[in-house]
Protein backbone atom coordinates (compact mmCIF):
# COMPACT_ATOMS: atom_id res chain seq x y z
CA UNK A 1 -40.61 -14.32 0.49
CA UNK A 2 -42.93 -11.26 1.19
CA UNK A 3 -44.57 -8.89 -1.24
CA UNK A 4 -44.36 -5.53 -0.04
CA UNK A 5 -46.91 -3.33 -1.54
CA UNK A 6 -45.57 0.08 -2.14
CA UNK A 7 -47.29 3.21 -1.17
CA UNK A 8 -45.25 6.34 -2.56
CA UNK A 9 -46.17 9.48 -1.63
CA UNK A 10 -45.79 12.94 -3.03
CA UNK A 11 -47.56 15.74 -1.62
CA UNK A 12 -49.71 13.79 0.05
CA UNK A 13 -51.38 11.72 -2.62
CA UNK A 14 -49.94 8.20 -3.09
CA UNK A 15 -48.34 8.24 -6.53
CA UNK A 16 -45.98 6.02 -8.69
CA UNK A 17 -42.90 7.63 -10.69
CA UNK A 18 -41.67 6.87 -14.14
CA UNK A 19 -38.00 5.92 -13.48
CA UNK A 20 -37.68 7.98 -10.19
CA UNK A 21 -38.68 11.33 -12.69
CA UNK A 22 -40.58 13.44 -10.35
CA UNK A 23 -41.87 15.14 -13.13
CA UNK A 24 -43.04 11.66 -14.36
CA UNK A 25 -46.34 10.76 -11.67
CA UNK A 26 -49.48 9.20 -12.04
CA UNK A 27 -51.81 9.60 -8.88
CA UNK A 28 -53.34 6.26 -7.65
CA UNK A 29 -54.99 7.73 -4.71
CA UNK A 30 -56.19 10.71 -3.17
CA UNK A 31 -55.99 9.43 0.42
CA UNK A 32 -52.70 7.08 1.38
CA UNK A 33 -54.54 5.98 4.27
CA UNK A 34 -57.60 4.43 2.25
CA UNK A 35 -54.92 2.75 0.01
CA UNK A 36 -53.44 1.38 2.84
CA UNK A 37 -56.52 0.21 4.46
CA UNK A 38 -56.89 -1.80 1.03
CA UNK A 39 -53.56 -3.47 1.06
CA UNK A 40 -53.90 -4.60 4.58
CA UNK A 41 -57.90 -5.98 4.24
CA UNK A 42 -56.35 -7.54 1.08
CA UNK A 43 -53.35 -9.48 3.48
CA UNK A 44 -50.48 -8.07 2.76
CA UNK A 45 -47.91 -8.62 5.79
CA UNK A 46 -45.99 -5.48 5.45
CA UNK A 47 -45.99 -1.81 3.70
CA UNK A 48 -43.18 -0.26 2.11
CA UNK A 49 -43.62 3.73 2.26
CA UNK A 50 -41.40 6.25 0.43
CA UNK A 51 -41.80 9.95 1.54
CA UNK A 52 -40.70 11.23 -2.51
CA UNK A 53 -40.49 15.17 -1.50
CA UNK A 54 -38.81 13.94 1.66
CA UNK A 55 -36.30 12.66 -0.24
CA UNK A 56 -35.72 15.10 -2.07
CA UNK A 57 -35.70 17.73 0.67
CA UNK A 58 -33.68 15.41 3.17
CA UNK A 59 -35.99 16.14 5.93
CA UNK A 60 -39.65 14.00 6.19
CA UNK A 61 -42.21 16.19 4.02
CA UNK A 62 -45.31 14.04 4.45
CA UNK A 63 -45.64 13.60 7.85
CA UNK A 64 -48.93 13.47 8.22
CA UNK A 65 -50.13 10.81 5.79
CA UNK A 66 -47.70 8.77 7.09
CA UNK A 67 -48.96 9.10 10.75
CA UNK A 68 -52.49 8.47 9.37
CA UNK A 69 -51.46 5.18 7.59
CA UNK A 70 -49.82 4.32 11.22
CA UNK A 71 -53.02 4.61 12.96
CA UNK A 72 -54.93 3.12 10.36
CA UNK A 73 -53.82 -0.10 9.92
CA UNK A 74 -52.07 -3.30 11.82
CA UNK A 75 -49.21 -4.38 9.43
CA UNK A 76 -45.65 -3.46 9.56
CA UNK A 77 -44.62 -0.87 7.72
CA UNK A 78 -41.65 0.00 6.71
CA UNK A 79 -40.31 4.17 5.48
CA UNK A 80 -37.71 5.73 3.31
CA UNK A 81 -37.50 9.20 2.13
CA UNK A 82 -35.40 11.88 3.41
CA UNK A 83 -34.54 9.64 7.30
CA UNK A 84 -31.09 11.60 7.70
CA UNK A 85 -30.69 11.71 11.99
CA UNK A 86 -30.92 9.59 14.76
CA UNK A 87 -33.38 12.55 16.13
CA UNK A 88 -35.80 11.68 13.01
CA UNK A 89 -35.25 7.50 13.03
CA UNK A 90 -36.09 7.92 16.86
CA UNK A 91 -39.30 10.15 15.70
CA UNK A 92 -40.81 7.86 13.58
CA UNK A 93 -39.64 4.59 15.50
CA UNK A 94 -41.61 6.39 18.73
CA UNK A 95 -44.88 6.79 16.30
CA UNK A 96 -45.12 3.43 15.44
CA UNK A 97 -42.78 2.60 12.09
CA UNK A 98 -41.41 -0.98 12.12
CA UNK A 99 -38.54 -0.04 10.32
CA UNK A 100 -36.46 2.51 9.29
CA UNK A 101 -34.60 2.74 5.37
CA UNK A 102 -31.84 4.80 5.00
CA UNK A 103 -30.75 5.73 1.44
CA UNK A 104 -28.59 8.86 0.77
CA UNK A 105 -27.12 8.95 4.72
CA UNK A 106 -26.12 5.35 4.15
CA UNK A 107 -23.65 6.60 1.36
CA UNK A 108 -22.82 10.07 2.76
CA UNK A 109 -22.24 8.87 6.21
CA UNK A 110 -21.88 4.77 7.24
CA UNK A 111 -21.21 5.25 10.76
CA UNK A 112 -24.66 6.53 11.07
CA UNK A 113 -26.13 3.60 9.57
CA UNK A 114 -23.77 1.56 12.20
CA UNK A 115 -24.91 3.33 15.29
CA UNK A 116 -28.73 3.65 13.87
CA UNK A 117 -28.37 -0.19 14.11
CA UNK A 118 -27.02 -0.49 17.58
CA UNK A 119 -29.33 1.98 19.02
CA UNK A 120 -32.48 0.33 17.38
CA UNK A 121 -31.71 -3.04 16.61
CA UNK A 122 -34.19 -5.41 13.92
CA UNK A 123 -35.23 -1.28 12.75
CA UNK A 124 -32.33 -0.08 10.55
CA UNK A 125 -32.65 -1.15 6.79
CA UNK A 126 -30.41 0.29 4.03
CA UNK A 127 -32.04 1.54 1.00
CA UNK A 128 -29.87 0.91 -2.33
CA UNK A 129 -30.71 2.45 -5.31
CA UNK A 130 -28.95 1.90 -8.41
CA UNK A 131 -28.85 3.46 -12.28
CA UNK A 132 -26.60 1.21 -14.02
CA UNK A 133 -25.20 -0.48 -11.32
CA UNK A 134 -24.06 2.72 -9.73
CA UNK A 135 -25.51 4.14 -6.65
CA UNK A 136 -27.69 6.98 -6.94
CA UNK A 137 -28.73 9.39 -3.83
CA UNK A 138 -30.91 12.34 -2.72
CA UNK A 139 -34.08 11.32 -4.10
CA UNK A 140 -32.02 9.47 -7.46
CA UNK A 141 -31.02 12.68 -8.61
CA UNK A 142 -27.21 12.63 -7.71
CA UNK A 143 -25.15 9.63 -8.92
CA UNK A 144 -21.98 8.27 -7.38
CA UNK A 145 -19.49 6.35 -8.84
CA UNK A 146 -19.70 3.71 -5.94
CA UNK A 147 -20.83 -0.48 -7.31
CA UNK A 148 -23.83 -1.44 -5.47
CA UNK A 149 -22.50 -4.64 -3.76
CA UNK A 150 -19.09 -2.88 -2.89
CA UNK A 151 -21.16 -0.52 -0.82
CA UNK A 152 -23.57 -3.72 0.37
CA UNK A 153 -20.39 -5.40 2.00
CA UNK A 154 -19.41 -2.50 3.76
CA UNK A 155 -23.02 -3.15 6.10
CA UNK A 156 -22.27 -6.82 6.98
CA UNK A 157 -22.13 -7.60 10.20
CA UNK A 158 -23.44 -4.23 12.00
CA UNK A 159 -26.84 -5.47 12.21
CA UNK A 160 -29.08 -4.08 9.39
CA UNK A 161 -32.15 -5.97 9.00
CA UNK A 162 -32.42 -5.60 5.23
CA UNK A 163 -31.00 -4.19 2.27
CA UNK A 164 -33.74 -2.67 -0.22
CA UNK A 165 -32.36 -2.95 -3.72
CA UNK A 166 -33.73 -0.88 -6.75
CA UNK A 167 -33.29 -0.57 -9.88
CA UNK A 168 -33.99 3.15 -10.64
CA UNK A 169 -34.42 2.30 -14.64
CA UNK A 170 -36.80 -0.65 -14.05
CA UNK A 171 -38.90 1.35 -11.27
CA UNK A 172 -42.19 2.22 -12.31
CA UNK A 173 -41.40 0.96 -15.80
CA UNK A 174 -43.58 -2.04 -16.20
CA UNK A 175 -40.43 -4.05 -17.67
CA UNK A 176 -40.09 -6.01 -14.86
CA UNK A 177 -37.14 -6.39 -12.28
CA UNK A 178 -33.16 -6.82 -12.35
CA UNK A 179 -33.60 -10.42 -11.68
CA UNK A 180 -29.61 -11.00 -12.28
CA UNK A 181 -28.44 -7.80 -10.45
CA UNK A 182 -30.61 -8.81 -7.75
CA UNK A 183 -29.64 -12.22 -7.23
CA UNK A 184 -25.72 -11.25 -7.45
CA UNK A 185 -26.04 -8.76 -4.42
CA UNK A 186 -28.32 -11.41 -2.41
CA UNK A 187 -25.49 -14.23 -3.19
CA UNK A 188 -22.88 -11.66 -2.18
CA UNK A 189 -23.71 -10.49 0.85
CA UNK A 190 -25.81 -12.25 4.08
CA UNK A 191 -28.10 -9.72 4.87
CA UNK A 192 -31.62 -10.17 3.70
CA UNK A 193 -32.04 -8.57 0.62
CA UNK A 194 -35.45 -7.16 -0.79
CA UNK A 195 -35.81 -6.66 -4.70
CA UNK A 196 -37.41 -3.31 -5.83
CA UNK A 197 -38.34 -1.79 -9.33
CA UNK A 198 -40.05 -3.12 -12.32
CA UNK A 199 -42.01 -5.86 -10.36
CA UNK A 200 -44.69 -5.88 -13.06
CA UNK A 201 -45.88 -9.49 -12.97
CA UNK A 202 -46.76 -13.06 -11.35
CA UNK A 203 -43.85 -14.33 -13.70
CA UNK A 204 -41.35 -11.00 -12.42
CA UNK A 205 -42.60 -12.67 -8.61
CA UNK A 206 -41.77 -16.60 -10.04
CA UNK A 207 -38.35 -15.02 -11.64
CA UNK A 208 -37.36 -13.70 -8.12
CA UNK A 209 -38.45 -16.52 -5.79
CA UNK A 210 -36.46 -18.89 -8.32
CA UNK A 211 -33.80 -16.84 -8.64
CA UNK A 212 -30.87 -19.02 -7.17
CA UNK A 213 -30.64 -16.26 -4.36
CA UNK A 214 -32.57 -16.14 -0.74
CA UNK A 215 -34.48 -13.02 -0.55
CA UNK A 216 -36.57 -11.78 1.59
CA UNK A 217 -39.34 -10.50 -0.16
CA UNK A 218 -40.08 -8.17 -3.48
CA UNK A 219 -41.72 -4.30 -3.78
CA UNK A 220 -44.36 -4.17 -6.54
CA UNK A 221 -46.56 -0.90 -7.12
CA UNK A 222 -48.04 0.30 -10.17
CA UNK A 223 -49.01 -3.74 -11.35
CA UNK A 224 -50.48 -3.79 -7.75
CA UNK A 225 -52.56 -0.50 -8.47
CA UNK A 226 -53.67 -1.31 -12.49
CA UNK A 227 -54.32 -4.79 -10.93
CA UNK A 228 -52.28 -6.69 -12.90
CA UNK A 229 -50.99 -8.44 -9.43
CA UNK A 230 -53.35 -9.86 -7.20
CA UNK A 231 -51.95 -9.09 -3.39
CA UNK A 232 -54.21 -12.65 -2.10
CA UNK A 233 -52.81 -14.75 -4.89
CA UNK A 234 -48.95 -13.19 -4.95
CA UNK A 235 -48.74 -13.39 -0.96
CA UNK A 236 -49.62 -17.18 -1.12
CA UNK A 237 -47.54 -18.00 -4.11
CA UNK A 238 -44.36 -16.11 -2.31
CA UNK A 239 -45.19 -18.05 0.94
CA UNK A 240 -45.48 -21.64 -0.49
């Protein structure tokens, strides 16, 4: 497994959110970049960026800090947040991004998703957010009446490279992760599945790599930031 530390970002400043509540922040750091140069001296083997205002917009809003994180460090990284077009996934693939998540276009239109896939292939990830076991889109603030793992299935076998599941009432919450939910959607389905929200603790990371399901890796944020995980100590334990 790999711990993805997340860097969130809201008008330019990385943040964390209280449930997805935009309203809701607490700013970690001034400068992204600097946080990011942190994670990566600290060994983390990937980044997971959100772009909230792009999200919310459906158009990239902070540009910029993401193109400074880019240059800054070595790790993949990994961006959600408001990715709607082949012209933007093209963009950001062209500036350096590893990979691409795709959230509300994955719901509103699939075929996207399927072409995305074919056209970058190993860059395409689907982002899945849930609020009781519902999808939720445009930035959380719409909900659909579409089951998380009914929509999953509906991606096998085009090519994704991951699915990133949240869930939007554990996220930023300190009350640690869907461990169940999680490991249902990972057992259904045979794309790599990352686990996202609530991450809070060593045991949240233990609870997920013992789950009875093969994922790929878990998000953590806040308990990265108050230092409640250690990045050294949580890569290790998730690689051994």
């Amino acid at each position: 497994m790999i711990l993805y530390p997340a860097i969130d970002l809201k008008d330019g400043k990385c943040v964390r959110l209280y449930k997805g509540r935009m309203e809701q922040e607490t700013v970690f750091n001034d400068s992204p970049a600097d946080q990011a140069i942190k994670f990566a001296n600290d060994g983390c083997e990937w980044l997971h960026l959100v772009d909230l205002n792009g999200a919310f917009a459906g158009t990239p809003i902070n540009s910029s800090p993401v193109e400074e994180i880019l240059q800054s460090v070595n790790v993949p990284v990994q961006l959600g947040g408001g990715i709607r077009n082949l012209n933007t996934i093209e963009n950001w693939l062209s500036k350096g991004l590893s990979r691409v998540i795709l959230g509300t276009v994955a719901v509103e239109n699939p075929e996207l998703v399927e072409q995305a896939s074919k056209e970058f292939p190993g860059k395409i990830a689907v982002g899945l957010d849930a609020r009781n076991g519902m999808v939720a889109t445009r930035g959380w603030a719409e909900e659909t009446s579409i089951e998380i793992t009914e929509l999953a299935k509906k991606f096998e076998g085009i090519g994704i490279s991951a699915i990133i599941y949240t869930d939007i009432n554990r996220d930023g919450a300190m009350e640690g992760p869907n461990v169940k939910a999680t490991a249902e959607l990972a057992n259904a389905v045979t794309i790599p599945v990352i686990a996202s929200g609530g991450v809070s603790s060593m045991n949240d990371l233990k609870a997920l790599k013992t789950c009875g399901a093969p994922l790929n890796g878990a998000i953590s944020g806040r308990a990265l930031y108050d230092g409640i995980i250690n990045v050294p100590e949580a890569t290790a334990f998730l690689k051994s």
